[in-house]
N, C-alpha and C. Protein backbone atom coordinates (compact mmCIF):
# COMPACT_ATOMS: atom_id res chain seq x y z
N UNK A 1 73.66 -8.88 57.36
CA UNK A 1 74.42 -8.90 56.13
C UNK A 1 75.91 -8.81 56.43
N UNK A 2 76.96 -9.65 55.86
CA UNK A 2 78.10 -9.89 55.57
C UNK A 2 78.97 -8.52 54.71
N UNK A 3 79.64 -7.58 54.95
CA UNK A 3 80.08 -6.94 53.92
C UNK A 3 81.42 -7.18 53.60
N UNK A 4 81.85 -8.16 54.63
CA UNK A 4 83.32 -8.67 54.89
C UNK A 4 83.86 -8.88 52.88
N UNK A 5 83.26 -9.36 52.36
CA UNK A 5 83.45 -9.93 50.52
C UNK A 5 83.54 -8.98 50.31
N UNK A 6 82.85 -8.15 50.31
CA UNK A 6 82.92 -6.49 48.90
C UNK A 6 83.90 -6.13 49.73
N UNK A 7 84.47 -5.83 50.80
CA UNK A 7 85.42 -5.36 51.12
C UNK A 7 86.85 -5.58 50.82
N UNK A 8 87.13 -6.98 50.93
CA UNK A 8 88.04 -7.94 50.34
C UNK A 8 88.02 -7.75 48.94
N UNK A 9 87.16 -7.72 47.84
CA UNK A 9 87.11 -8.07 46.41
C UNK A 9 87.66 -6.00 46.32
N UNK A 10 87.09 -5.29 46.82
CA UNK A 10 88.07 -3.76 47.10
C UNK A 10 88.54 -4.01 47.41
N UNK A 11 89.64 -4.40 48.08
CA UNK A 11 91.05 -4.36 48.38
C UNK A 11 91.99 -4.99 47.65
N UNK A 12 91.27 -6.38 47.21
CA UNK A 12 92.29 -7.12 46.34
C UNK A 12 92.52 -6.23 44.95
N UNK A 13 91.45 -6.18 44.21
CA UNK A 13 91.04 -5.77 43.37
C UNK A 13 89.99 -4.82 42.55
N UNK A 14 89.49 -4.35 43.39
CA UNK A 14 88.29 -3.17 42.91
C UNK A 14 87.37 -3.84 42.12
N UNK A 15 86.29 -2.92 41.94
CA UNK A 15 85.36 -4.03 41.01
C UNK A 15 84.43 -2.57 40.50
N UNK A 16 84.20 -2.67 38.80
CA UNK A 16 83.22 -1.47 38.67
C UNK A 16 82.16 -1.53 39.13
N UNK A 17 81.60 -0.34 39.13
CA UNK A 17 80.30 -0.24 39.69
C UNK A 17 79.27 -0.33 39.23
N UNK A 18 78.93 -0.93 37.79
CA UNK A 18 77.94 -2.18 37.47
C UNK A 18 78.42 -3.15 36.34
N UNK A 19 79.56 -3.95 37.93
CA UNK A 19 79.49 -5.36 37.06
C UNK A 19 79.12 -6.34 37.71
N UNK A 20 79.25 -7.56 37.20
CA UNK A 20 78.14 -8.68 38.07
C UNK A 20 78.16 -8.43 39.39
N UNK A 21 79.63 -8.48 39.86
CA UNK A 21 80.01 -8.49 41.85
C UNK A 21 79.09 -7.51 42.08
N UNK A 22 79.06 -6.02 41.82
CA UNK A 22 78.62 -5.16 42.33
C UNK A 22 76.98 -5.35 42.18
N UNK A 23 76.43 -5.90 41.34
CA UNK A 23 75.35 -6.24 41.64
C UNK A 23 74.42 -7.01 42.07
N UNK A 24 75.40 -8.19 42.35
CA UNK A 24 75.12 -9.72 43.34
C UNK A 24 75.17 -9.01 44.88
N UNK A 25 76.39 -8.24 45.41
CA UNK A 25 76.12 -7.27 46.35
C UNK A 25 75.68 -6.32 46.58
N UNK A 26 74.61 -5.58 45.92
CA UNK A 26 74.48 -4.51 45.48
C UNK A 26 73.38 -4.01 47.05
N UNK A 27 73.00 -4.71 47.83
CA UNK A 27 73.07 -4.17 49.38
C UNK A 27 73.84 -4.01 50.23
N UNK A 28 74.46 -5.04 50.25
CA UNK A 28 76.46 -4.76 50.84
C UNK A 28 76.92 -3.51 50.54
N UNK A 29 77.40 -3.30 49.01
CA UNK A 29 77.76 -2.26 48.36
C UNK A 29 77.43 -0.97 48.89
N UNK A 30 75.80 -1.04 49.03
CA UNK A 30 75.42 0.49 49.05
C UNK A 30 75.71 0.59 50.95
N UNK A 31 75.70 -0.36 51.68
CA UNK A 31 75.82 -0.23 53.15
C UNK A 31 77.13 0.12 53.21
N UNK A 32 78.25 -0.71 52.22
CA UNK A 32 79.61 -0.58 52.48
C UNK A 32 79.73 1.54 52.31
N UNK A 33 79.74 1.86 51.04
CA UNK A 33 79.44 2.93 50.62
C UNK A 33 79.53 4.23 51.70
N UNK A 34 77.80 3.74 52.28
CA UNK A 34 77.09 4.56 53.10
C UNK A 34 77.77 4.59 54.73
N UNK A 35 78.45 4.28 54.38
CA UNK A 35 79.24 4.29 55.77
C UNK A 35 80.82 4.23 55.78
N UNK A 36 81.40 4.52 54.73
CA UNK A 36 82.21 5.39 54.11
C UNK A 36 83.47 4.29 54.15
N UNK A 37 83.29 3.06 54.13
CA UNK A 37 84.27 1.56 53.94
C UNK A 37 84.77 1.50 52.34
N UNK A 38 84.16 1.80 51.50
CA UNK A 38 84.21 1.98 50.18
C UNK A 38 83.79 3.10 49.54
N UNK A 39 84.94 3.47 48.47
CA UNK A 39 84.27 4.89 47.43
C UNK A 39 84.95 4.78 46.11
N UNK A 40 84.41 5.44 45.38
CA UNK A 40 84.71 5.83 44.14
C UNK A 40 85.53 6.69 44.00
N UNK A 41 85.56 7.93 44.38
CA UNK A 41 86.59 8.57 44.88
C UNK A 41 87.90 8.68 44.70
N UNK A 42 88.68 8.90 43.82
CA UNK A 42 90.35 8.82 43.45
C UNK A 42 90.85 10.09 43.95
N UNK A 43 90.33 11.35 44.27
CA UNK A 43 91.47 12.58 44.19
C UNK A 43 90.30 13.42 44.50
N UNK A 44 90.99 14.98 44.82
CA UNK A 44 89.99 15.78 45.81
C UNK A 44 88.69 16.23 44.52
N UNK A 45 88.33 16.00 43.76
CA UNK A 45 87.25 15.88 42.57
C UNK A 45 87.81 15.08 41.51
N UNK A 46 88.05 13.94 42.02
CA UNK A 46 87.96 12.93 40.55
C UNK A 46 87.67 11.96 41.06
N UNK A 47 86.47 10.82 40.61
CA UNK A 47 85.94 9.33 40.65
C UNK A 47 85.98 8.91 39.32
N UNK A 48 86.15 7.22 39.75
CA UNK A 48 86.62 6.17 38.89
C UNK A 48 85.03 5.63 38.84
N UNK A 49 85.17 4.64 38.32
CA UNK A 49 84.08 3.88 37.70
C UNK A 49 83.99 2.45 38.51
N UNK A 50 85.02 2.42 39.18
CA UNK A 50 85.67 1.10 40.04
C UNK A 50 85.60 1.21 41.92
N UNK A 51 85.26 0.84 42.26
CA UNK A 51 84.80 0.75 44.38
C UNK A 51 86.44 0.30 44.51
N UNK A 52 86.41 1.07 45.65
CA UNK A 52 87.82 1.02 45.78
C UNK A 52 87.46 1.14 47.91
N UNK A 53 88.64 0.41 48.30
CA UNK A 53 88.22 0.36 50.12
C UNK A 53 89.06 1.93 50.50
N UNK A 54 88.53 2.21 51.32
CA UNK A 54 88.95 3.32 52.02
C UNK A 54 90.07 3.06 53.07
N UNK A 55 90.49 3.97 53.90
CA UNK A 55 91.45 3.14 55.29
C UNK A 55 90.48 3.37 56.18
N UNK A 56 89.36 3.76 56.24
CA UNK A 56 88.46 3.15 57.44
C UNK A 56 87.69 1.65 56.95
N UNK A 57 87.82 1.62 55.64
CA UNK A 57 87.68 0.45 55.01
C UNK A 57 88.41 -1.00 55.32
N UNK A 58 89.78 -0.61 55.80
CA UNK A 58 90.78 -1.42 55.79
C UNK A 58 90.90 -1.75 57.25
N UNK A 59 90.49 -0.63 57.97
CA UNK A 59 90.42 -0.74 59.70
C UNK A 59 89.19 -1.90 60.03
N UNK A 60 88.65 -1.34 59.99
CA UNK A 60 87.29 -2.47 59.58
C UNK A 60 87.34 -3.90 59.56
N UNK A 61 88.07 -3.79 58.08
CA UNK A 61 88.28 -5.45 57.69
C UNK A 61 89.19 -6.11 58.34
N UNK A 62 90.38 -5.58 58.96
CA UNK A 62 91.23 -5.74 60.02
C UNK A 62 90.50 -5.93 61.25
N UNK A 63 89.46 -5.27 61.72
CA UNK A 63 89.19 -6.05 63.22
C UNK A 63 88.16 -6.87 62.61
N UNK A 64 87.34 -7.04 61.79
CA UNK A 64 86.74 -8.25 61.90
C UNK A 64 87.17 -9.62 61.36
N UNK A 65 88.68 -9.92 61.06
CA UNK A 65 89.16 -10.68 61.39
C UNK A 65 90.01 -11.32 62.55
């Protein structure tokens, strides 16, 4: 599996967490997630409704290009 897209579509732009993207990827998503490339996460107890990339998120997408 590719997670390179959900990563990109977080970075450009975030995407909530059930709208179409997130559920066309919704194995990506939960791999991106689970391995801490993407979160919900805004502040030391507050989440958004929107996937947002992390900076190990961004490290990531940087070497696999």
């Amino acid at each position: 599996m590719n997670i390179d897209n959900v990563l990109r579509q977080a970075w450009l732009k975030g995407f909530r967490t059930k709208s179409d993207f997130a559920r066309h990827y919704a194995n990506e998503v939960a791999i991106a997630a689970s391995l801490g490339l993407i979160s919900t996460k805004i502040g030391s107890e507050r989440f958004d409704k929107s996937w947002h990339i992390t900076r190990k998120g961004l490290g990531y997408l940087q070497e696999s290009e």
